[in-house]
Protein backbone atom coordinates (compact mmCIF):
# COMPACT_ATOMS: atom_id res chain seq x y z
CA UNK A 1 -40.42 33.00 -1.55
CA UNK A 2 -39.10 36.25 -3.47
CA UNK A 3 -41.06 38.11 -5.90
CA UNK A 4 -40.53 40.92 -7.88
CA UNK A 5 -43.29 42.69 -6.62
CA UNK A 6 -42.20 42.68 -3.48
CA UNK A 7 -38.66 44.22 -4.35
CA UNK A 8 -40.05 47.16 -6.30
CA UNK A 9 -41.77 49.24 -3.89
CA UNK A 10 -38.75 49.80 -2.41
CA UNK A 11 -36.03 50.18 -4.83
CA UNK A 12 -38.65 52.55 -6.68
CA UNK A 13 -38.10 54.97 -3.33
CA UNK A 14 -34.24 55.41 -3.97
CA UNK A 15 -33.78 54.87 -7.61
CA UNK A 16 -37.61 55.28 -9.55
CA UNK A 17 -36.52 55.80 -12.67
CA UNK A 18 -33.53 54.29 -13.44
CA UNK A 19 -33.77 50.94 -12.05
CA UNK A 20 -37.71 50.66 -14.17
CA UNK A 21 -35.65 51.10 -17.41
CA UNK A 22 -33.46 48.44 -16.78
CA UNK A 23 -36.18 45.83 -15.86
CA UNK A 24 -37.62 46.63 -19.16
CA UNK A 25 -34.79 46.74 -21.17
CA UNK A 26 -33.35 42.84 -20.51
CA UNK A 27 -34.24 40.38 -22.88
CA UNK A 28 -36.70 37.68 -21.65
CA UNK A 29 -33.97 35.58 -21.38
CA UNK A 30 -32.12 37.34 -18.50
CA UNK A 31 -34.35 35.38 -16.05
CA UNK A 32 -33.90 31.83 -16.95
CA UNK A 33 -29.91 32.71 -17.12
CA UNK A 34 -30.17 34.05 -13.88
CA UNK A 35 -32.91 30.98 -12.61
CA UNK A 36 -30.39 28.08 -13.63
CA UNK A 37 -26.87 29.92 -12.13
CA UNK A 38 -29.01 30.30 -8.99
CA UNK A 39 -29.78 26.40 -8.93
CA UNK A 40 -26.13 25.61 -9.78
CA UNK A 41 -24.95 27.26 -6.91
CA UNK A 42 -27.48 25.85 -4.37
CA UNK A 43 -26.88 22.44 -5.84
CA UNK A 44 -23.32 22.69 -5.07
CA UNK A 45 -23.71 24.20 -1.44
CA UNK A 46 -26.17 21.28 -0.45
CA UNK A 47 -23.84 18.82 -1.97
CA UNK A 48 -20.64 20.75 0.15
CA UNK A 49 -22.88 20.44 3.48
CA UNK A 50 -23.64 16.91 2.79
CA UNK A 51 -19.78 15.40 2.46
CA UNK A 52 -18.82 18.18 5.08
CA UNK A 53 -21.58 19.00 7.40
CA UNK A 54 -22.77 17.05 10.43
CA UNK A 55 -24.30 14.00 8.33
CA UNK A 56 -20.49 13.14 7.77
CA UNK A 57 -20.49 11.70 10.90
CA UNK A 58 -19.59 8.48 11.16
CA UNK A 59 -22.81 6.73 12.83
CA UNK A 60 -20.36 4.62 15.52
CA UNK A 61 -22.03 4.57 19.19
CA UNK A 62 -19.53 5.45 21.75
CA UNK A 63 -16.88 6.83 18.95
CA UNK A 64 -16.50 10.32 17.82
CA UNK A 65 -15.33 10.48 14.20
CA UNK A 66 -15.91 12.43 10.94
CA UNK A 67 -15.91 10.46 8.09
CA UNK A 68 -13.44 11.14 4.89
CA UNK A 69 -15.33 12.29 1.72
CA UNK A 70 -15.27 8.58 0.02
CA UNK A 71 -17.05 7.41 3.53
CA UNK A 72 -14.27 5.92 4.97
CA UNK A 73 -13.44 6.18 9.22
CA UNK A 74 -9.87 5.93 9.76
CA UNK A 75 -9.40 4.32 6.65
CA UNK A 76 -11.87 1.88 6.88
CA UNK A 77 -15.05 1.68 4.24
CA UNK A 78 -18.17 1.33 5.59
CA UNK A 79 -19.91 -1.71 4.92
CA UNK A 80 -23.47 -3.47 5.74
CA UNK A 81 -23.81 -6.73 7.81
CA UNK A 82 -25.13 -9.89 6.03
CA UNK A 83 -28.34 -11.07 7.11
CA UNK A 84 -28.48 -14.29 8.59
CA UNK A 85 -30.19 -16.14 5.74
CA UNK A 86 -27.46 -15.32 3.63
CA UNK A 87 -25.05 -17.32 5.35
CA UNK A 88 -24.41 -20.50 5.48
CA UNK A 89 -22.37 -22.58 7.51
CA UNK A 90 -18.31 -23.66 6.45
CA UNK A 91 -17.47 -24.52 10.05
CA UNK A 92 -18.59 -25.07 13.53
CA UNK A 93 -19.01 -21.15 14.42
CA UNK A 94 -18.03 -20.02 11.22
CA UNK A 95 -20.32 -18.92 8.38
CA UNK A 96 -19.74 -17.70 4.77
CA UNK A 97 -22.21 -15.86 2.09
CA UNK A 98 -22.85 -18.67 0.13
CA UNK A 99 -20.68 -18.12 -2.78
CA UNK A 100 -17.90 -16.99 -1.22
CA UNK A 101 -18.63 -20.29 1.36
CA UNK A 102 -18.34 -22.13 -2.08
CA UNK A 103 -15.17 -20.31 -3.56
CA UNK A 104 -13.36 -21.05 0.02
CA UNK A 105 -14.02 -24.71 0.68
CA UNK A 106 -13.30 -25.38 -3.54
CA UNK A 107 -9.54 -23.18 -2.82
CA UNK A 108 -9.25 -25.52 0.58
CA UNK A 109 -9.21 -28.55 -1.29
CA UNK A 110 -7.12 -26.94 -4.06
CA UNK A 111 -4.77 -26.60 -1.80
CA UNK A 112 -4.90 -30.15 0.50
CA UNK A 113 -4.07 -31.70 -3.03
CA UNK A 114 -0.74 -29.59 -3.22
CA UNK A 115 -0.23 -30.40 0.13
CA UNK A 116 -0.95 -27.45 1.78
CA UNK A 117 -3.36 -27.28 5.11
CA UNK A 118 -5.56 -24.47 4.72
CA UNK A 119 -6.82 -23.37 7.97
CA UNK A 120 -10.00 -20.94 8.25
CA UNK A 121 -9.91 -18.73 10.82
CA UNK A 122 -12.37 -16.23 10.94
CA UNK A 123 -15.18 -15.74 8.68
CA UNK A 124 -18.33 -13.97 9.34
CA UNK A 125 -18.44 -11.09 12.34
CA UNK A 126 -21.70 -9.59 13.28
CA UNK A 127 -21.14 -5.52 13.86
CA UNK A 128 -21.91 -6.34 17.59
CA UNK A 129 -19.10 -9.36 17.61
CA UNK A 130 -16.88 -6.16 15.56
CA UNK A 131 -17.97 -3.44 18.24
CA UNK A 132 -16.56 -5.61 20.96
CA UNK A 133 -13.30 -6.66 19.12
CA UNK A 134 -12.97 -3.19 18.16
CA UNK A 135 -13.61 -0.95 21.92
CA UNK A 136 -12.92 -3.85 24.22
CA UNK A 137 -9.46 -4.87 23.16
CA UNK A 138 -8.89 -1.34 22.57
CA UNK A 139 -9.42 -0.27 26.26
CA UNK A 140 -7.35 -3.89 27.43
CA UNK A 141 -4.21 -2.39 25.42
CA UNK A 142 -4.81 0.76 25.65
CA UNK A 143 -5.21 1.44 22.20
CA UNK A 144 -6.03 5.12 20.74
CA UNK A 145 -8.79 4.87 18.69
CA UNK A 146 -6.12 5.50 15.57
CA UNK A 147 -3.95 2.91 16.84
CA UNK A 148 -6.91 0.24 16.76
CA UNK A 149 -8.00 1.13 13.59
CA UNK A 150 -4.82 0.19 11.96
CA UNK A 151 -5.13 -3.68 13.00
CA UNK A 152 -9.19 -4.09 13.17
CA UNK A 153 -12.14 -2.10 11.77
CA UNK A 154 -14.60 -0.25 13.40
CA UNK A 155 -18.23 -1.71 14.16
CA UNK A 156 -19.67 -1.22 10.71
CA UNK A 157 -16.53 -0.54 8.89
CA UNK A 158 -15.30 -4.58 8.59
CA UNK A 159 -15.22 -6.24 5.66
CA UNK A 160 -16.08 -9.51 7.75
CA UNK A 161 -19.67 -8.19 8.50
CA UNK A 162 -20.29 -8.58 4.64
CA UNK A 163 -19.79 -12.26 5.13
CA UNK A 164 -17.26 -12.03 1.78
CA UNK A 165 -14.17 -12.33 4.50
CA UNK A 166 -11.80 -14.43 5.60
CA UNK A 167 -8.71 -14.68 7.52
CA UNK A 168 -6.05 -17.78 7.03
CA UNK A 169 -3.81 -19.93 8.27
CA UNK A 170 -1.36 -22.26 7.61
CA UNK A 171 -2.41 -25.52 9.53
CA UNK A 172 1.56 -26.69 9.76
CA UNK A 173 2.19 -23.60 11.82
CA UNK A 174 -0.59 -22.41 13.60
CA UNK A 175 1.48 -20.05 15.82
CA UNK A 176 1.84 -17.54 12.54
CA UNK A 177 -1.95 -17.43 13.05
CA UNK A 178 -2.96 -13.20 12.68
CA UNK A 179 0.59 -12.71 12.73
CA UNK A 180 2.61 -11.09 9.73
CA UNK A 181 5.16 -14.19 10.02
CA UNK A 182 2.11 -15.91 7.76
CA UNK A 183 4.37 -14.23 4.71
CA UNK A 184 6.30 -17.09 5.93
CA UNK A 185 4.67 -20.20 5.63
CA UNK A 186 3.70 -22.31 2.64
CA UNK A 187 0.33 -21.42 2.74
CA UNK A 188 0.81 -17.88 1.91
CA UNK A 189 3.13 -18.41 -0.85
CA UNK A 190 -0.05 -20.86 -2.02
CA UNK A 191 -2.35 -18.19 -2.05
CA UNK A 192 -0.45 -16.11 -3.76
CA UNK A 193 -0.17 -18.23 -6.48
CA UNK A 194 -3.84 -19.43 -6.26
CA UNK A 195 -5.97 -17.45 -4.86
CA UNK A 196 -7.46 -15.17 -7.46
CA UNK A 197 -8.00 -18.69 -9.28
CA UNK A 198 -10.58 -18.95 -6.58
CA UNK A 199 -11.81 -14.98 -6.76
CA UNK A 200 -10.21 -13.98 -3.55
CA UNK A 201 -7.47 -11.03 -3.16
CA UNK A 202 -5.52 -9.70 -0.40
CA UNK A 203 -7.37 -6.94 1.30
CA UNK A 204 -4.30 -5.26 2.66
CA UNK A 205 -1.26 -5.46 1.07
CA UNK A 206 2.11 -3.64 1.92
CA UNK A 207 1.88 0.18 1.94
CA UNK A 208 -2.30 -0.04 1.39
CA UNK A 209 -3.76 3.26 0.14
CA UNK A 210 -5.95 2.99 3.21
CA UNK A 211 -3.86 2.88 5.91
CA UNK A 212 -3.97 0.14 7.22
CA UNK A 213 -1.97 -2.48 8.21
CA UNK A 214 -0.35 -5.48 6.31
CA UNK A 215 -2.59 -8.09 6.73
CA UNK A 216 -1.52 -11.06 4.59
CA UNK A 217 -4.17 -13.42 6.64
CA UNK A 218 -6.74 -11.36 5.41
CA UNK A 219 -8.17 -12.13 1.84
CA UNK A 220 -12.37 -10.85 0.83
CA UNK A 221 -13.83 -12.68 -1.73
CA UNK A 222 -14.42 -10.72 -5.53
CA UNK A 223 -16.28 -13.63 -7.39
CA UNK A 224 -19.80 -12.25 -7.61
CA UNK A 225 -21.80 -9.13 -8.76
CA UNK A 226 -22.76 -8.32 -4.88
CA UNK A 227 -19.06 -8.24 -3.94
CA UNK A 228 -17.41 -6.53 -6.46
CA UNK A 229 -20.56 -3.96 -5.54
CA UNK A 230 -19.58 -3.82 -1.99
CA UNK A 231 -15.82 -3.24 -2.78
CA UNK A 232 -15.47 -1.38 -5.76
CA UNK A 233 -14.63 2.13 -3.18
CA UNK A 234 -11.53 0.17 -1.82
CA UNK A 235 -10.72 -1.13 -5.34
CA UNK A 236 -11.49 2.52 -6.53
CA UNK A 237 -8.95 4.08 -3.90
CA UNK A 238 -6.22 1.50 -5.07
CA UNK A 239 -6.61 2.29 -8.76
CA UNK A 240 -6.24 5.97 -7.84
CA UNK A 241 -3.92 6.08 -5.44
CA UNK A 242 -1.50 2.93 -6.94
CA UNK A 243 0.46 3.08 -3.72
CA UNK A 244 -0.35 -1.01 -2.58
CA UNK A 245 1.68 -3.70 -3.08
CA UNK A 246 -0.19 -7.01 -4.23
CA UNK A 247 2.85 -9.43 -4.23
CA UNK A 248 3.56 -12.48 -5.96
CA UNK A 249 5.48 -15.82 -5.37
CA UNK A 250 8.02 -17.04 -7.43
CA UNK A 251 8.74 -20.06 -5.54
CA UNK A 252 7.88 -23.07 -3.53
């Protein structure tokens, strides 16, 4: 700690007599001034070294990354998994949060009645199911890490662990499963028109502010406090950067 006492002594053997009628001539004052522009700046350093410094990390085993300063890792957002007793079951092998498990299988039958079969995909990934999906396929197509990113998220960085997403399909033509030829089918076009009646939106849209790309299989769910909570930063980014393209039908 510094004390004034301690820088005295020595100042006194350059400058004695100058430098003790300058300490007594500033108003009491002069030290809180100088207290609170010393905090500012220390505040702002530890706040620089904590978006910039080595805790930016991104805490991915087996991947070297630094994260952005909103937390994302090649455009991705980090988010936590859902615990197991927070799921419940929608399919065989497929689980949901429970209001977003209630919010799908209502929007299925929505969409039976117009005709339309409604196939769920993929619901619920554990960050271990994510890790594999993520490094192993990576290495099989030899993938850059940057490359990867752009079609699947990180361990820790997919929406799916939250147990809020969902990918679709269109039961009539199952082979524009994960495919951008979904934009195609009837089932798409449904969602477009329905699926916000049911609190889900299209994660990725055309030209996404995050990079990555078009996914129109891929809808998270928005109908609760937790959820809008867990993906306010994406919605955040969108509202800022305006550069996504959530489109509509305007037919069949």
């Amino acid at each position: 700690m510094h004390h004034e006492h301690d820088d005295i002594p020595l100042a006194r053997r350059s400058h004695p007599h100058s430098l003790q009628a300058r300490v007594d001539k500033r108003p009491k004052w002069f030290g809180l001034i100088l207290l609170s522009l010393i905090s500012c700046i220390a505040g702002a350093l530890l706040y620089l070294a904590s978006i910039r410094g080595p805790a930016a990390r991104a805490p991915v085993p087996g991947f070297e990354g630094r994260l952005s300063q909103d937390g994302r890792l090649l455009g991705h957002f980090p988010y936590p998994e859902a615990k197991q007793n927070q799921l419940v079951s929608v399919s065989p092998g497929l689980s949901l949060r429970a209001d977003a498990a209630k919010g799908f299988l209502a929007m299925q039958r929505a969409a039976a009645e117009d005709g339309i079969d409604l196939r769920l995909l993929s619901a619920f990934r554990s960050i271990e199911l994510q890790r594999q999906l993520f490094f192993d396929v990576k290495a099989e197509r030899n993938q850059t890490s940057l490359d990867r990113a752009k079609v699947s998220a990180p361990p820790g960085f997919s929406e799916h662990s939250t147990g809020y997403a969902i990918d679709l399909g269109d039961g009539e033509r199952p082979q524009t499963n994960l495919s951008p030829s979904f934009i195609h089918t009837r089932a798409y076009r449904w969602l477009l028109n329905n699926a916000a009646r049911y609190q889900f939106t299209l994660s990725f849209p055309k030209s996404n502010p995050q990079g990555v790309a078009f996914e129109p299989w891929h809808w998270r769910f928005e109908g609760s406090t937790d959820s809008l909570r867990l993906f306010e930063p994406a919605q955040r980014l969108h509202r800022e950067k305006g550069t996504g393209s959530f489109p509509r039908a305007t037919g069949g």
